[in-house]
Protein backbone atom coordinates (compact mmCIF):
# COMPACT_ATOMS: atom_id res chain seq x y z
CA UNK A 1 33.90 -50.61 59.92
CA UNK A 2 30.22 -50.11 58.56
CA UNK A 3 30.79 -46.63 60.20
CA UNK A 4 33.45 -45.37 58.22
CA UNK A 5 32.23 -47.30 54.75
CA UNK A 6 28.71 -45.17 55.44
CA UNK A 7 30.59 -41.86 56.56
CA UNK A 8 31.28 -39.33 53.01
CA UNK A 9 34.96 -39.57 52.64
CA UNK A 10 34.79 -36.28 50.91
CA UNK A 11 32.31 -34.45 53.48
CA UNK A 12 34.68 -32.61 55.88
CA UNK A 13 36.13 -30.67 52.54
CA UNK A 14 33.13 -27.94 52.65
CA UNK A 15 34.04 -27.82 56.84
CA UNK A 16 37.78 -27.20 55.98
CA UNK A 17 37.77 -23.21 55.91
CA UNK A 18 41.88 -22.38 54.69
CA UNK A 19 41.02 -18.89 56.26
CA UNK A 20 39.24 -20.32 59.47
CA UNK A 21 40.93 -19.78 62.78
CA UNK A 22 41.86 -22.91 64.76
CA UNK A 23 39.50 -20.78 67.77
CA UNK A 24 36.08 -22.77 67.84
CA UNK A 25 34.16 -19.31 68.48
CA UNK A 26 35.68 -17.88 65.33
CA UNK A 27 35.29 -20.61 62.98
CA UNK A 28 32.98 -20.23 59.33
CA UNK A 29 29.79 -22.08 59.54
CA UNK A 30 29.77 -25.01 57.16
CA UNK A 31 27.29 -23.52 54.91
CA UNK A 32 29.65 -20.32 54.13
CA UNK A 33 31.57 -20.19 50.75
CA UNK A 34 33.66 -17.91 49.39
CA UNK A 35 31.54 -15.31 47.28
CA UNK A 36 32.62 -14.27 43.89
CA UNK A 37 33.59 -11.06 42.56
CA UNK A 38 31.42 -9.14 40.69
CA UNK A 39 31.59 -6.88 37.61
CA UNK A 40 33.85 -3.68 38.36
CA UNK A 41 31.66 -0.70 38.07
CA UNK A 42 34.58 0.91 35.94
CA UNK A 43 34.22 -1.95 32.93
CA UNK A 44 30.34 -1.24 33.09
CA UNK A 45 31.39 3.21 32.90
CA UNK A 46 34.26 2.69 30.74
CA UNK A 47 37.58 3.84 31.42
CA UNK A 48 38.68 6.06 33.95
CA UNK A 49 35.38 4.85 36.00
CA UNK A 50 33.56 8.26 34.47
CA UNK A 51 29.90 7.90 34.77
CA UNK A 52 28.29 8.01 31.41
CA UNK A 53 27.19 11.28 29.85
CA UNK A 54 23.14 11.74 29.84
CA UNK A 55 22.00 14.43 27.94
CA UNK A 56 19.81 17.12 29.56
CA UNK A 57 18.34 17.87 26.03
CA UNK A 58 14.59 17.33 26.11
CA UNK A 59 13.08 15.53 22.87
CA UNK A 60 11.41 19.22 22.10
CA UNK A 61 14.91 20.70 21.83
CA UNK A 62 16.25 18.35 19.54
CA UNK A 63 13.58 17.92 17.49
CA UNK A 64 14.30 21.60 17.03
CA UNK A 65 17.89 21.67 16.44
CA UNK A 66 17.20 18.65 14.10
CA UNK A 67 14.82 21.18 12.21
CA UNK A 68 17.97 24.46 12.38
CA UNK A 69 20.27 21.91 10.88
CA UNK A 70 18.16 20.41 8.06
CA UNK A 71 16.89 24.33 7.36
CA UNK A 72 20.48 24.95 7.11
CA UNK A 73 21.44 22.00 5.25
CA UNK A 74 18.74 23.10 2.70
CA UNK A 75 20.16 26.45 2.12
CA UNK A 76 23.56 25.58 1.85
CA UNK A 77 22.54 23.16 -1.17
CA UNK A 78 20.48 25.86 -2.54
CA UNK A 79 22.99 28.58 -2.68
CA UNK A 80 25.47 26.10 -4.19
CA UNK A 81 23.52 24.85 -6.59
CA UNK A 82 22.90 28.24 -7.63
CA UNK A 83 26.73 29.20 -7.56
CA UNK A 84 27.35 26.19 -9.64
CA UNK A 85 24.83 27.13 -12.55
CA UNK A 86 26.43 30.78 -12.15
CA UNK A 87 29.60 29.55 -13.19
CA UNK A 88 28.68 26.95 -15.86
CA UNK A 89 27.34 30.07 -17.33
CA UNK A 90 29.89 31.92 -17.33
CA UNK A 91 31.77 29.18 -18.86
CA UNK A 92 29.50 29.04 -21.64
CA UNK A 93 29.54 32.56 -22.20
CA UNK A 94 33.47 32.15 -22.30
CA UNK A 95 33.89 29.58 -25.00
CA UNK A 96 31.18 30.81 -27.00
CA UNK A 97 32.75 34.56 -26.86
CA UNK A 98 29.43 36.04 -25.26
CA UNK A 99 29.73 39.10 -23.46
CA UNK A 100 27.05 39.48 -20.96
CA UNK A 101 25.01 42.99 -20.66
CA UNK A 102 25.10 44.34 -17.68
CA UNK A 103 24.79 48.02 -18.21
CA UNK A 104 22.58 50.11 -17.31
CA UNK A 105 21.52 47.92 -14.38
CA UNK A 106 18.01 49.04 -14.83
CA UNK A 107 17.81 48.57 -18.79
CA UNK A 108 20.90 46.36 -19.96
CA UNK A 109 22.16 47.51 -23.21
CA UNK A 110 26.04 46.69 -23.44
CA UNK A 111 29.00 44.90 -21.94
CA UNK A 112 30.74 47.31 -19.04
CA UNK A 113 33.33 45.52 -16.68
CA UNK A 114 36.05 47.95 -16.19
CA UNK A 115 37.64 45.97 -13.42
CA UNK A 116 37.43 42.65 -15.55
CA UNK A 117 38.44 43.94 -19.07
CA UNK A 118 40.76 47.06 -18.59
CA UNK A 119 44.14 46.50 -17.28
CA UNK A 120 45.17 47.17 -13.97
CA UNK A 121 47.34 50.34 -15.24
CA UNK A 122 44.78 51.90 -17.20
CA UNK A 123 41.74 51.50 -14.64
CA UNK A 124 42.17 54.91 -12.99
CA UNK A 125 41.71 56.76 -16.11
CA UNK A 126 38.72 54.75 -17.37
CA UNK A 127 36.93 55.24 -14.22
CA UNK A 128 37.34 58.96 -14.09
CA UNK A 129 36.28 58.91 -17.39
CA UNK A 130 33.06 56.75 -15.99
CA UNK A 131 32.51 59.77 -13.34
CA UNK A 132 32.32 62.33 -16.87
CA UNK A 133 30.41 60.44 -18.41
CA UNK A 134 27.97 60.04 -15.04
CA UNK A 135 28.21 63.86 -15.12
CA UNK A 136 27.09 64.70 -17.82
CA UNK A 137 23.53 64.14 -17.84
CA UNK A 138 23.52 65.50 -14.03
CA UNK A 139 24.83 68.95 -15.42
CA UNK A 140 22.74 68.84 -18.37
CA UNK A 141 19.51 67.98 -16.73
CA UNK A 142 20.81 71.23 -14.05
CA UNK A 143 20.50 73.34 -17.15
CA UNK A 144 17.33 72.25 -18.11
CA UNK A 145 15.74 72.78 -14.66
CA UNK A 146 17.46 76.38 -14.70
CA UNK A 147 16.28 77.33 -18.20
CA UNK A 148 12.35 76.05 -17.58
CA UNK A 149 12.88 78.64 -14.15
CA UNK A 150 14.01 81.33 -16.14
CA UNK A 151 11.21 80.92 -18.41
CA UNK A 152 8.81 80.80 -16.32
CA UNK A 153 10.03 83.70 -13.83
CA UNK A 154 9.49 85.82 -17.54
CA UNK A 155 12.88 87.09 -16.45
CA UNK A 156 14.76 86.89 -20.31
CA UNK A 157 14.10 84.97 -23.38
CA UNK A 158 15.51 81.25 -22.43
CA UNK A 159 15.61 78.49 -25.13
CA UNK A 160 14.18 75.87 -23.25
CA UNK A 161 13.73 74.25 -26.59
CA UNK A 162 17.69 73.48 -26.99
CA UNK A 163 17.60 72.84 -23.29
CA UNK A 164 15.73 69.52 -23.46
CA UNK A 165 17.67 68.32 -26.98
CA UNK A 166 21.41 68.77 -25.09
CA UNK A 167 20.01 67.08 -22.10
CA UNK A 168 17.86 64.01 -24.74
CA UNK A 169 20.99 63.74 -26.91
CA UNK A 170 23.85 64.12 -24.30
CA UNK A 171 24.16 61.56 -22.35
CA UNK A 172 23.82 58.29 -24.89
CA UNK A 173 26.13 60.88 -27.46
CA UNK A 174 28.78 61.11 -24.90
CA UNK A 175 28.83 57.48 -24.09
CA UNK A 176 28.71 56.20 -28.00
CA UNK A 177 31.36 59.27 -29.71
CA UNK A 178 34.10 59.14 -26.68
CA UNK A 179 33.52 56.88 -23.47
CA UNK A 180 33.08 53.83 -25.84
CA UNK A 181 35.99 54.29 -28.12
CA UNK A 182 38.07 54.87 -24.55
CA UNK A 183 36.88 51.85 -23.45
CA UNK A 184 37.66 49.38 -26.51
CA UNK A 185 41.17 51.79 -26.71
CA UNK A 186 42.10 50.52 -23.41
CA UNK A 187 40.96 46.58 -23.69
CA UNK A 188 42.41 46.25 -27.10
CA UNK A 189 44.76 48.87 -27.83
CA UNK A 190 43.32 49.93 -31.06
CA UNK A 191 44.64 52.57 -32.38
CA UNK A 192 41.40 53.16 -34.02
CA UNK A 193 39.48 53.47 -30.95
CA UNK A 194 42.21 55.94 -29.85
CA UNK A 195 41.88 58.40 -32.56
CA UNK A 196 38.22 58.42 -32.76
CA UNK A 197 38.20 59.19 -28.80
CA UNK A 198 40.22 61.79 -29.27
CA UNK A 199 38.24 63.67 -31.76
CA UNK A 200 34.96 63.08 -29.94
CA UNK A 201 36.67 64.03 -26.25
CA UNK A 202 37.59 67.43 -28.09
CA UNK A 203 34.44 68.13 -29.27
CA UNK A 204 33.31 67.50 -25.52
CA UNK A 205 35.63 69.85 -23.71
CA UNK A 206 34.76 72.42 -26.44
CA UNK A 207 30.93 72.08 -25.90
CA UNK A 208 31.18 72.46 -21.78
CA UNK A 209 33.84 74.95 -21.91
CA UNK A 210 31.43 76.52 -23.76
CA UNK A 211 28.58 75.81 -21.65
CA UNK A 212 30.86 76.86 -18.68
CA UNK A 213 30.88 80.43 -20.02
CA UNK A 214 27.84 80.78 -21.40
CA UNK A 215 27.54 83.48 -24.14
CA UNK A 216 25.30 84.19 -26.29
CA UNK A 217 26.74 84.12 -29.52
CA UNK A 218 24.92 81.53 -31.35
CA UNK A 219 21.80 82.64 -30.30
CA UNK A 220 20.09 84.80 -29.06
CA UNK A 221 18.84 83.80 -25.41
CA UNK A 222 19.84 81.95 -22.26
CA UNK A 223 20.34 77.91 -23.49
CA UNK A 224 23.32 77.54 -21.01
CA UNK A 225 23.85 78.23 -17.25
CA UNK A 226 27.40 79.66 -17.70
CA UNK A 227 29.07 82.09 -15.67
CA UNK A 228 27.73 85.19 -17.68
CA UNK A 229 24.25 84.59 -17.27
CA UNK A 230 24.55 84.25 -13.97
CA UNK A 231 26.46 87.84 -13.75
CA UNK A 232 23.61 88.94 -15.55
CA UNK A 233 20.93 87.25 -13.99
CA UNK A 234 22.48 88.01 -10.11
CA UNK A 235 21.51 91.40 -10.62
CA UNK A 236 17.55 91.19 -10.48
CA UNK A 237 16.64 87.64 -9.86
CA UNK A 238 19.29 86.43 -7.26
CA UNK A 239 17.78 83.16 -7.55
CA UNK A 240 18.16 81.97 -10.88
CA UNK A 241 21.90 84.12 -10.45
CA UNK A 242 22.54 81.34 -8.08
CA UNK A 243 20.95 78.44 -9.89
CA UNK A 244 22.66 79.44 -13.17
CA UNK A 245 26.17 79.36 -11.07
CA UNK A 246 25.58 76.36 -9.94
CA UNK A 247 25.31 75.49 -13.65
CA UNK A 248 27.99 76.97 -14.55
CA UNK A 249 30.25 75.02 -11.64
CA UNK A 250 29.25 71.52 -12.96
CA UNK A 251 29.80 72.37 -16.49
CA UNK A 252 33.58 73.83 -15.35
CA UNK A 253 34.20 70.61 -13.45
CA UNK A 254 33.17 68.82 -16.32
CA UNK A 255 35.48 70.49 -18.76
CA UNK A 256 38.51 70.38 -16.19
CA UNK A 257 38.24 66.90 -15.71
CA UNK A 258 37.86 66.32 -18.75
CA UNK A 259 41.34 68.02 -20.15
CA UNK A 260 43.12 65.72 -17.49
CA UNK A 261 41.79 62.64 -19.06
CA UNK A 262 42.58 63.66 -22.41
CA UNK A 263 46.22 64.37 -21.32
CA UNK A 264 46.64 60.66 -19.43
CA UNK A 265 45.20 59.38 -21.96
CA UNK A 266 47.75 60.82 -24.66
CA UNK A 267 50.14 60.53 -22.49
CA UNK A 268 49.53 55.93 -22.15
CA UNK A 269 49.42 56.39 -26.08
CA UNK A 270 52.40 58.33 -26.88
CA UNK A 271 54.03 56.41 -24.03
CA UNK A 272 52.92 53.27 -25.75
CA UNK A 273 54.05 53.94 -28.65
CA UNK A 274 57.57 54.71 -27.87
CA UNK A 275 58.10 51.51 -25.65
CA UNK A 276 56.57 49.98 -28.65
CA UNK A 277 58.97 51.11 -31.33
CA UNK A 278 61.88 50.57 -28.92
CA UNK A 279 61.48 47.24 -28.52
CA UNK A 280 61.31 46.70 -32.37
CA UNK A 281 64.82 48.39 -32.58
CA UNK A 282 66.26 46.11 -30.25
């Protein structure tokens, strides 16, 4: 009896394998237990088991990338910052009524927007009417070239003189007596503007048409490269015969252009007019 009160009634539970064959040779040593599972490698990767990504970027490389980004960053603030204070000047130029100068681009004098302040309608006319005006000192500064040659070739009597005044006074004349007028005719409608265009623009075909043809009338010696003087000139000195014709082929475009903006323009005004009075009627 003192055997079985000193034997461990609870000893043979770590021999008793469930698993164990009843074969002596097979049997689990007493010391064996039944291991426990460890972590799944998938809960450690995430799901799907996928390895996680390591980046093959060195520190160099995104230190640099860092730097592209930031650079970019930095411009992207700059050029909005800059697009903002564009526009809140513009909105301060629109309340207070300002109109910004912006022509010429090298010397700003006046307002000229032809996209932004003449209707859609009336835009091809006012351009062409730009192109004259562009013209004009380009022909006139032709005749002044061709007048100094002809005076200094000792060929006739030239008036370089009157030369340099139509080439001085041309230009800002044209753009103050008939491009302006146009211009406030066709933002406004004014029939003010209209009728002093008019008058001007007819003085201006006259004067090229006159230039065009060159005689001389008024005085007496070459002041224009028209198509006579260059007859007359073609006959000993071929080369101031060709540099007055080319004279006299800018003057004619000048002119010819110029009669079809006079006509569209009467045309959108006598046009106007009619629509105008018709829908009074009614």
């Amino acid at each position: 009896m003192a055997g079985h009160r000193d034997q461990n009634l609870f000893g043979h539970d770590d021999d008793i394998n469930p698993f164990a064959s009843h074969n002596n040779n097979h049997r689990v040593p007493p010391s064996s237990k039944l291991s426990t599972l460890g972590h799944e490698p998938a809960l450690a990767y995430g799901h799907g088991g996928a390895a996680p990504h390591t980046s093959l970027d060195t520190p160099t490389k995104l230190k640099k990338k860092r730097q592209e980004l930031e650079a970019k960053e930095a411009e992207l603030n700059k050029r909005e910052e800059i697009l903002k204070r564009k526009e809140e000047a513009i909105a301060k130029s629109a309340v207070a009524g300002i109109r910004v100068k912006n022509w010429p681009p090298f010397y700003p004098l006046v307002h000229h927007n032809i996209a932004g302040d003449i209707p859609i309608h009336l835009q091809r006319i006012q351009y062409v009417a730009y192109a004259i005006l562009l013209g004009v000192p380009i022909s006139l500064f032709w005749n002044l070239i061709m007048s100094i040659a002809v005076f200094a070739s000792g060929a006739e009597g030239a008036f370089v003189f009157f030369s340099a005044i139509y080439f001085l006074l041309g230009p800002p004349g044209a753009f103050y007596f008939w491009y302006r007028p146009l211009y406030r005719a066709n933002r406004t409608d004014n029939g003010t503007s209209f009728g002093c265009f008019f008058f001007n623009f007819f003085n201006h075909i006259l004067f090229f048409t006159f230039a065009a043809i060159g005689p001389r009338i008024l005085f007496v010696g070459l002041h224009f490269a028209g198509i006579l003087n260059a007859i007359s000139l073609m006959k000993d000195h071929p080369a101031l015969g060709i540099m007055s014709f080319i004279g006299f082929v800018l003057f004619a475009i000048e002119a010819i252009v110029s009669i079809w903006v006079f006509q569209q323009v009467y045309r959108n005004f006598r046009g106007h007019g009619k629509s105008a009075t018709i829908r009074i009627d009614l």
